[in-house]
C-alpha atoms as a PDB file:
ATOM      1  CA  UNK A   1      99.299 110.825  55.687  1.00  0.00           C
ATOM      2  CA  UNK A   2     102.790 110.247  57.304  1.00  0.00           C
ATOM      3  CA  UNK A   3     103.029 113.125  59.211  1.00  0.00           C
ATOM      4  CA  UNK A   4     100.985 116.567  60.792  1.00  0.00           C
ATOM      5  CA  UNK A   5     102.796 119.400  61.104  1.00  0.00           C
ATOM      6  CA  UNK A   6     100.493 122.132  62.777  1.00  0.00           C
ATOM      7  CA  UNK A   7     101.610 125.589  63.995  1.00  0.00           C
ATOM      8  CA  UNK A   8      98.412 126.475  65.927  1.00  0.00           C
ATOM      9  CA  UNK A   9      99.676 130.258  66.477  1.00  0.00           C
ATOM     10  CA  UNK A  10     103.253 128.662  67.944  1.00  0.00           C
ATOM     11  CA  UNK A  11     104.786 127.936  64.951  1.00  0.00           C
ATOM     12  CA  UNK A  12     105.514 124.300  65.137  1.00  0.00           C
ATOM     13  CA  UNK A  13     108.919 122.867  63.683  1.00  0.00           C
ATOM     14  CA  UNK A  14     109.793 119.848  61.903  1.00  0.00           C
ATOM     15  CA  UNK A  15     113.792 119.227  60.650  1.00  0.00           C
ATOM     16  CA  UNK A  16     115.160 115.769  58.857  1.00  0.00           C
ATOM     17  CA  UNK A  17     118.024 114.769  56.997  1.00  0.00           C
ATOM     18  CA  UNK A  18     119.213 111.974  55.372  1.00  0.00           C
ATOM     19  CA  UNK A  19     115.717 110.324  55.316  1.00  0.00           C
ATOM     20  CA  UNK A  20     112.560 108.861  53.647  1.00  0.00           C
ATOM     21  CA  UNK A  21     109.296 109.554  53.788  1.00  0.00           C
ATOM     22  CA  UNK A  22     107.273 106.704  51.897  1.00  0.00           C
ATOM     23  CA  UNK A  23     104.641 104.642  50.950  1.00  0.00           C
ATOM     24  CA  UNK A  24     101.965 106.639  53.210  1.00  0.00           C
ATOM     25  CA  UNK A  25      98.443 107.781  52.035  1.00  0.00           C
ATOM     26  CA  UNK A  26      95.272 109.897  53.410  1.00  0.00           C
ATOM     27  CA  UNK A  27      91.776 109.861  52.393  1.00  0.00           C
ATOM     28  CA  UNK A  28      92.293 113.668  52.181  1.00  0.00           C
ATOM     29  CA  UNK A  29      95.046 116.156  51.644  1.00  0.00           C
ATOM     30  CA  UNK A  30      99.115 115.702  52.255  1.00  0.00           C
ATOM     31  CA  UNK A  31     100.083 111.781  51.423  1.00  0.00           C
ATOM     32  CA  UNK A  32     103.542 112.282  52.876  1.00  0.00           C
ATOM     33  CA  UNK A  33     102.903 114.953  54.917  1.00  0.00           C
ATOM     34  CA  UNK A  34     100.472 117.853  55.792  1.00  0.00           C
ATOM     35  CA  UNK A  35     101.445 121.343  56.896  1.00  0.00           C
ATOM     36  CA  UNK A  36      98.848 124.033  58.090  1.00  0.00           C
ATOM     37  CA  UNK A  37      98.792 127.029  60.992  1.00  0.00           C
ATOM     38  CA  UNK A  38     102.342 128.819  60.447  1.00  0.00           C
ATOM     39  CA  UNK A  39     104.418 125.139  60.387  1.00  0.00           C
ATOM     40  CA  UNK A  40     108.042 125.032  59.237  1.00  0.00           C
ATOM     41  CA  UNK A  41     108.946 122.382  57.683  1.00  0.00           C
ATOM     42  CA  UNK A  42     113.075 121.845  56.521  1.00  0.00           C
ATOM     43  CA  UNK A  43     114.343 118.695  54.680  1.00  0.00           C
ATOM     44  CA  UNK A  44     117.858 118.232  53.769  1.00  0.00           C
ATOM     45  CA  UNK A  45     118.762 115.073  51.559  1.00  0.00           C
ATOM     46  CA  UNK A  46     115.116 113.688  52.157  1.00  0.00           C
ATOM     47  CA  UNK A  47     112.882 111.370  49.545  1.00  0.00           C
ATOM     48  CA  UNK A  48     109.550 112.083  49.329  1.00  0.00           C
ATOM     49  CA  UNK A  49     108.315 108.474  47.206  1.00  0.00           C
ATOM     50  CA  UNK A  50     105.146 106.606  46.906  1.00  0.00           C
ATOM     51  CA  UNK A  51     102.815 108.663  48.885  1.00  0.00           C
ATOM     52  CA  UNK A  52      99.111 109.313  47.603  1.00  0.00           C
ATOM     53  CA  UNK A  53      96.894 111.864  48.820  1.00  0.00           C
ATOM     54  CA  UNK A  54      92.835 111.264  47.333  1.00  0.00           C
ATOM     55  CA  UNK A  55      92.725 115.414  47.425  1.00  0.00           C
ATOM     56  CA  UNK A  56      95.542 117.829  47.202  1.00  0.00           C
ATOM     57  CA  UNK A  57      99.143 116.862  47.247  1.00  0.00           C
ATOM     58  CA  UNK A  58     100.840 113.276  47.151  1.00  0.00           C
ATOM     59  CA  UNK A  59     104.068 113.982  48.243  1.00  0.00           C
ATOM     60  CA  UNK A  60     102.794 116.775  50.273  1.00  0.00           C
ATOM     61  CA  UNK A  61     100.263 119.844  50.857  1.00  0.00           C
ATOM     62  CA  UNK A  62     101.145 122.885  52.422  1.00  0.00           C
ATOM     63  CA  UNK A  63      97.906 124.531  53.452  1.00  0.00           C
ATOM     64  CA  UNK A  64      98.062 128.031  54.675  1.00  0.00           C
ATOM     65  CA  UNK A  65      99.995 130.945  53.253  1.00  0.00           C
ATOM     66  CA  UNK A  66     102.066 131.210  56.343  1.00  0.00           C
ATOM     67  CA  UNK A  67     103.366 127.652  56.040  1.00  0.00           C
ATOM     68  CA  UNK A  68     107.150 126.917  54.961  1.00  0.00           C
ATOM     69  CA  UNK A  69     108.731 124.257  53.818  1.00  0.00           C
ATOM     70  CA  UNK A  70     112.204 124.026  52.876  1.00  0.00           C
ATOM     71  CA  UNK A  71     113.913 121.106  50.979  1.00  0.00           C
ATOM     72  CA  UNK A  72     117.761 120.732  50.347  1.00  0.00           C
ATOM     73  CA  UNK A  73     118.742 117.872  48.215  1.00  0.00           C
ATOM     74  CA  UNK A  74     116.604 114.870  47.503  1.00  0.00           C
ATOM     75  CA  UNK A  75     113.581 113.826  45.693  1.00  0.00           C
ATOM     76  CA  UNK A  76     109.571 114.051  45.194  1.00  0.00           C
ATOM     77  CA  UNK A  77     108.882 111.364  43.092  1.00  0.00           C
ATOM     78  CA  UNK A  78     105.928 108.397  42.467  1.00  0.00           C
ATOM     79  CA  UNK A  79     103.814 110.172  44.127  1.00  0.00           C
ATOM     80  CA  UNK A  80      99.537 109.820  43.159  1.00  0.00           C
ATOM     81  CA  UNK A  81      96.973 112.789  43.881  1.00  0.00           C
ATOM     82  CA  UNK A  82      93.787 110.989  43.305  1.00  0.00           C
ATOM     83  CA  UNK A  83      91.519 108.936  44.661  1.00  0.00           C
ATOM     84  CA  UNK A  84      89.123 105.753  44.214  1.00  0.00           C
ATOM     85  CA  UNK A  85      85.318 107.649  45.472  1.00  0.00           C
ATOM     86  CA  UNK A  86      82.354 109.438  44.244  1.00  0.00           C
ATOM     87  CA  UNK A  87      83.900 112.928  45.592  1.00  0.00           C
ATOM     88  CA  UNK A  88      82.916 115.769  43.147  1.00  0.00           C
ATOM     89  CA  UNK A  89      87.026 117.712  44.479  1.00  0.00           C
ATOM     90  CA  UNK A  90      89.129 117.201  41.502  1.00  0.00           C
ATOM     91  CA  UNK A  91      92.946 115.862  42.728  1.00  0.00           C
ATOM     92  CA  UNK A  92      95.662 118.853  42.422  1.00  0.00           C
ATOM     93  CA  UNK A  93      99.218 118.415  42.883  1.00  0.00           C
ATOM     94  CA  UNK A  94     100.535 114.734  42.215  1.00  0.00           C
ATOM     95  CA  UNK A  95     104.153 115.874  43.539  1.00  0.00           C
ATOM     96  CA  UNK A  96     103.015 118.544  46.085  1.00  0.00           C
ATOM     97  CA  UNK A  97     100.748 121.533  46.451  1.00  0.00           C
ATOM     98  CA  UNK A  98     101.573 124.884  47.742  1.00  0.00           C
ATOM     99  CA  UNK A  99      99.066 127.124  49.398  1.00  0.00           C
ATOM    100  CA  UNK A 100     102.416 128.691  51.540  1.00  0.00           C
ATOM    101  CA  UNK A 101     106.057 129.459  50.866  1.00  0.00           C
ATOM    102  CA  UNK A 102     108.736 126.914  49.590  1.00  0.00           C
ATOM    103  CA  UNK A 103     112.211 127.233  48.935  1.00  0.00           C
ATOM    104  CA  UNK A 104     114.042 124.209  46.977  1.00  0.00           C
ATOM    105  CA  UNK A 105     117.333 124.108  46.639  1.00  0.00           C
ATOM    106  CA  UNK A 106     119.093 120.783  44.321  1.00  0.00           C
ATOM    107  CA  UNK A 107     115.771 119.087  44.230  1.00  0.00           C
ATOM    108  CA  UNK A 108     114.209 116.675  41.479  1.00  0.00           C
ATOM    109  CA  UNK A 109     110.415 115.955  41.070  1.00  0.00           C
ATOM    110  CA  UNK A 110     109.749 113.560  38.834  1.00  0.00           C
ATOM    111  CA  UNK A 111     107.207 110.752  37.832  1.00  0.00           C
ATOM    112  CA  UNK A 112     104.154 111.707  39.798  1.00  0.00           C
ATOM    113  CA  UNK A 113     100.553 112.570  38.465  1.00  0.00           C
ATOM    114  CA  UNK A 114      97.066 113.428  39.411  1.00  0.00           C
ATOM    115  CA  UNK A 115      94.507 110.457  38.847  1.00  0.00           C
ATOM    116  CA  UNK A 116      91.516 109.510  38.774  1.00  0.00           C
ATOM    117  CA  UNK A 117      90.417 105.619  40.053  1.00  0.00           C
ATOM    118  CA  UNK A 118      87.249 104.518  39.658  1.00  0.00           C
ATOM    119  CA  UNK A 119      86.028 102.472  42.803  1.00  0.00           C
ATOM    120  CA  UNK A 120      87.725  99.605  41.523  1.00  0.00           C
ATOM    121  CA  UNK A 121      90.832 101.068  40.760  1.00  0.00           C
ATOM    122  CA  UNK A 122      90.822 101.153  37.485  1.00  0.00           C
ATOM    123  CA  UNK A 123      91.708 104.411  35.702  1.00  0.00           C
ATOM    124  CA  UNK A 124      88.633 106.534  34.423  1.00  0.00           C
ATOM    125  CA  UNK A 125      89.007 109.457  32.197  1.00  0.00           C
ATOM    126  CA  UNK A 126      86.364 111.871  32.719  1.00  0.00           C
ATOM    127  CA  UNK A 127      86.899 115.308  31.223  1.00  0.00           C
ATOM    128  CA  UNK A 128      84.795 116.598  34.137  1.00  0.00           C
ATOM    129  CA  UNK A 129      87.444 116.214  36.723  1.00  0.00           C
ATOM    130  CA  UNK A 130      89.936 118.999  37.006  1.00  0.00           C
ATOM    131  CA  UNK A 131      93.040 116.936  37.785  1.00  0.00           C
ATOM    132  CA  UNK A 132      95.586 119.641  37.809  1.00  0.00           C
ATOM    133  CA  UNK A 133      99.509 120.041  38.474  1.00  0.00           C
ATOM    134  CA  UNK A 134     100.661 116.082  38.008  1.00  0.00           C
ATOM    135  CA  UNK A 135     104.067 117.756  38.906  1.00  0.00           C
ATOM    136  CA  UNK A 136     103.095 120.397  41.627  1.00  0.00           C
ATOM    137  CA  UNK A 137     100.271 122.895  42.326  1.00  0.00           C
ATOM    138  CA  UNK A 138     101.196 126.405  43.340  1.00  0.00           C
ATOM    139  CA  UNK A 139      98.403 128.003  44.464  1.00  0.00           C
ATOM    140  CA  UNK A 140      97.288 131.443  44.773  1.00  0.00           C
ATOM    141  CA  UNK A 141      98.774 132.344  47.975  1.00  0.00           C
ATOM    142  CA  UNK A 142     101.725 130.743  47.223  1.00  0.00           C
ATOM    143  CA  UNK A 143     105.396 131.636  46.677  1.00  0.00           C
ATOM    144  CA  UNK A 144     107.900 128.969  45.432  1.00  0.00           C
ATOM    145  CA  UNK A 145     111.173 129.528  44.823  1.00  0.00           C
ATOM    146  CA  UNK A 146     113.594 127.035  42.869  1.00  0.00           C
ATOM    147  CA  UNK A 147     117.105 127.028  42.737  1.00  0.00           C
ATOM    148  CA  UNK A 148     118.640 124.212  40.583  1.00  0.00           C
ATOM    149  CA  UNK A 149     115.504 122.184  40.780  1.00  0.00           C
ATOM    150  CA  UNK A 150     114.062 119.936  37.826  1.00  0.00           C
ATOM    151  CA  UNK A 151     110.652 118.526  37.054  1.00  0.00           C
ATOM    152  CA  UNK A 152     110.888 115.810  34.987  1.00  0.00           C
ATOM    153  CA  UNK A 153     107.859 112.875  33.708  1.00  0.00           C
ATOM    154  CA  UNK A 154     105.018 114.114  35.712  1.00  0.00           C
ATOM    155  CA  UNK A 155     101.480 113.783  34.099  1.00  0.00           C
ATOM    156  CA  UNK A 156      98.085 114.713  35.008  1.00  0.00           C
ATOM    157  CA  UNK A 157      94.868 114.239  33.207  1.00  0.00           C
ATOM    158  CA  UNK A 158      94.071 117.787  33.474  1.00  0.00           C
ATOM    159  CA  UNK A 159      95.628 121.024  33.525  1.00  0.00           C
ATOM    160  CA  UNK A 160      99.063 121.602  34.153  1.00  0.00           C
ATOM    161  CA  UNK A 161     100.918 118.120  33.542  1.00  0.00           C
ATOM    162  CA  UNK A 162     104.110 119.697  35.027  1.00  0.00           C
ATOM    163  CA  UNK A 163     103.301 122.784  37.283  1.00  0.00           C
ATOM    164  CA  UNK A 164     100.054 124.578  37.497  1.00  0.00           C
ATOM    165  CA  UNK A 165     100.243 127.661  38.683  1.00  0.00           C
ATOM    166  CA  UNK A 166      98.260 130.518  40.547  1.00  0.00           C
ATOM    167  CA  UNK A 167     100.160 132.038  42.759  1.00  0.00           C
ATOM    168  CA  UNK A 168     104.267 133.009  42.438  1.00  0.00           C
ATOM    169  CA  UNK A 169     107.589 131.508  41.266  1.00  0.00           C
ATOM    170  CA  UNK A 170     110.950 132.932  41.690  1.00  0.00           C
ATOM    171  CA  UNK A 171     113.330 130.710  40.031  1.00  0.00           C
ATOM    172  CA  UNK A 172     117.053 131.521  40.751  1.00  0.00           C
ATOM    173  CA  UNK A 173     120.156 130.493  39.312  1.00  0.00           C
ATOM    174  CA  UNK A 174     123.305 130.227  41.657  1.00  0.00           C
ATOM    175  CA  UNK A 175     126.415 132.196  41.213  1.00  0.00           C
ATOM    176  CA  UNK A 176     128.559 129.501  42.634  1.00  0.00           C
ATOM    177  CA  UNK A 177     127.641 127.266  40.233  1.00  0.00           C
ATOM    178  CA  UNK A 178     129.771 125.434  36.905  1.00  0.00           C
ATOM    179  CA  UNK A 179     126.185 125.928  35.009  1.00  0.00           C
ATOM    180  CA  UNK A 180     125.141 129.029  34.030  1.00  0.00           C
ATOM    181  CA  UNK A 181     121.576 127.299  33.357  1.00  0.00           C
ATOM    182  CA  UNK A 182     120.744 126.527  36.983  1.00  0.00           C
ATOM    183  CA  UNK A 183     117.791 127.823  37.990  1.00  0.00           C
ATOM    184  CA  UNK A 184     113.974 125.727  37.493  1.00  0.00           C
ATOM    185  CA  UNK A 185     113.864 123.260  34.313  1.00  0.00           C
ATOM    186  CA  UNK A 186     110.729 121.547  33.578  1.00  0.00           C
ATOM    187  CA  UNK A 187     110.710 118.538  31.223  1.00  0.00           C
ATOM    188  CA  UNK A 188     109.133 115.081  29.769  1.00  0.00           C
ATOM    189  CA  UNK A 189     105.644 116.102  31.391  1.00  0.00           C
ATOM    190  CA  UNK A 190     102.178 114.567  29.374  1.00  0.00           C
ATOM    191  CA  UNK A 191      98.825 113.876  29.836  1.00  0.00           C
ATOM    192  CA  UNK A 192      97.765 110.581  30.787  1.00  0.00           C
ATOM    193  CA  UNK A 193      94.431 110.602  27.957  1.00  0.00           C
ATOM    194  CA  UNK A 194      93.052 112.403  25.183  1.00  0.00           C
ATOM    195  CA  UNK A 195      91.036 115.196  27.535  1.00  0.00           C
ATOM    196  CA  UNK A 196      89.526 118.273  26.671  1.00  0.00           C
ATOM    197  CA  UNK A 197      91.183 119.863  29.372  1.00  0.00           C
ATOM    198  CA  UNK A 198      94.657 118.758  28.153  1.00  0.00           C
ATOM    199  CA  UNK A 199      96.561 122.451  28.805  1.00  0.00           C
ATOM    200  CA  UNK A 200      99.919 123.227  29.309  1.00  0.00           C
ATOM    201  CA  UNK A 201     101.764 120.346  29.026  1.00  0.00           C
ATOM    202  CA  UNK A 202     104.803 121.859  30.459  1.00  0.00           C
ATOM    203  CA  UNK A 203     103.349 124.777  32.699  1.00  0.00           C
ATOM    204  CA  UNK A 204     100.324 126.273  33.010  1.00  0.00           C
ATOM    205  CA  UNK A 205     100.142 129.769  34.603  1.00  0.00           C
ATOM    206  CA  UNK A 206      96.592 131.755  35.475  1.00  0.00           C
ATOM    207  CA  UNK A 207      94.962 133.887  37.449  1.00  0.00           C
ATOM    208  CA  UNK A 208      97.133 136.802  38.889  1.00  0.00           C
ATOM    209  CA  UNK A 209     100.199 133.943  38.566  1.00  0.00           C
ATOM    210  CA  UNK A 210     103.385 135.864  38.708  1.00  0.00           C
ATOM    211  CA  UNK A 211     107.244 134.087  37.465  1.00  0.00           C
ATOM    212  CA  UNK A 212     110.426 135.712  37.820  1.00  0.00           C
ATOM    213  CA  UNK A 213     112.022 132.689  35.944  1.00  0.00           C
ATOM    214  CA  UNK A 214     116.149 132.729  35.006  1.00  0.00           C
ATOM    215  CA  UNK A 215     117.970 129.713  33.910  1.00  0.00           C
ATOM    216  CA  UNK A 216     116.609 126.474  33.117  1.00  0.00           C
ATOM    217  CA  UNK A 217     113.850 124.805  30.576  1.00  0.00           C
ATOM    218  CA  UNK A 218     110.556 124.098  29.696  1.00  0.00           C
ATOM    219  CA  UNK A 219     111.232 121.042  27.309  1.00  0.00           C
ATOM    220  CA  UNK A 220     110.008 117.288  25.867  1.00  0.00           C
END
């Protein structure tokens, strides 16, 4: 994808602000970007656009429970998790997915999705495929916490159109703030074809998922 960040045991570091990461893709996992190994990761006013990932993650995949990614301001949006092969790994995560620890802070994720191309590129719904979290995919390692953050028009063919979740959301609203409501919203989010796997539209939580969820919506 764009960009590796790897902590091999040192804890490796990456900071931006005011930038874009865009238009990248990978024949695997991370479009924008790929953390793994302990990496920190902090993004302040940064757009995550166009990236596609053929696994996990379009925007980006965060790949070990020690991983952390911070984002301040910006957006995660247009963003594809799928891919155009005969690969039997369904595409999670059309925004991002979380195997570590984020923390977003005035963030928007909209308009990405988890696809399926056939090798000509043209869209294929097969049931079969578990194309989960068009919004984001928070697996079950994974802790995410949200403050003032809104999903809004993701879709996925699968599970989960707006966030699928396995692992743990803390959702937070600020006590600075004009709005009471701040906190995670999650809205507009639909399935891209009649699917028998079409589940939680909004969010989908299983496994031993955990949400300590105040202010904001699941709506649309």
């Amino acid at each position: 994808g764009g960009c590796w960040v790897s902590g091999s045991g040192r804890g490796a570091q990456l900071s931006l602000t005011n930038a874009k990461i865009d238009g990248n893709s990978t024949p695997r996992d991370g479009g924008g970007f790929y953390t793994r190994d302990g990496a920190m990761v902090t993004l302040n006013e940064v757009n995550i656009t166009n990236n596609r990932a053929e696994t996990d993650g379009g925007g980006f995949h965060a790949d070990y429970g020690e991983d952390t990614v911070s984002i301040n301001g910006g957006t995660i949006s247009g963003n594809i998790a799928g891919y155009q092969n005969d690969s039997e790994e369904a595409p999670r995560g059309g925004g991002f997915s979380l195997a570590g620890k984020a923390n977003f802070t005035n963030v928007t994720v909209s308009n990405n999705k988890t696809d399926w191309l056939d090798v000509d590129g043209s869209d294929v719904n097969e049931s079969s495929k578990d194309r989960r979290g068009g919004g984001a995919e928070i697996e079950g390692t994974a802790t995410f916490t949200a403050t003032n953050v809104t999903f809004d028009g993701n879709q996925s063919y699968g599970i989960g159109a707006g966030l699928y979740v396995e692992g743990k959301i803390i959702a937070k609203t600020d006590a600075l703030a004009t709005d009471p409501t701040n906190g995670l919203s999650v809205k507009n989010s639909s399935f891209l074809a009649d699917n028998w796997r079409r589940d939680g539209a909004g969010v989908y939580f299983t496994g031993a998922s955990y949400a300590d969820w105040r202010g904001g919506e699941i709506s649309g």
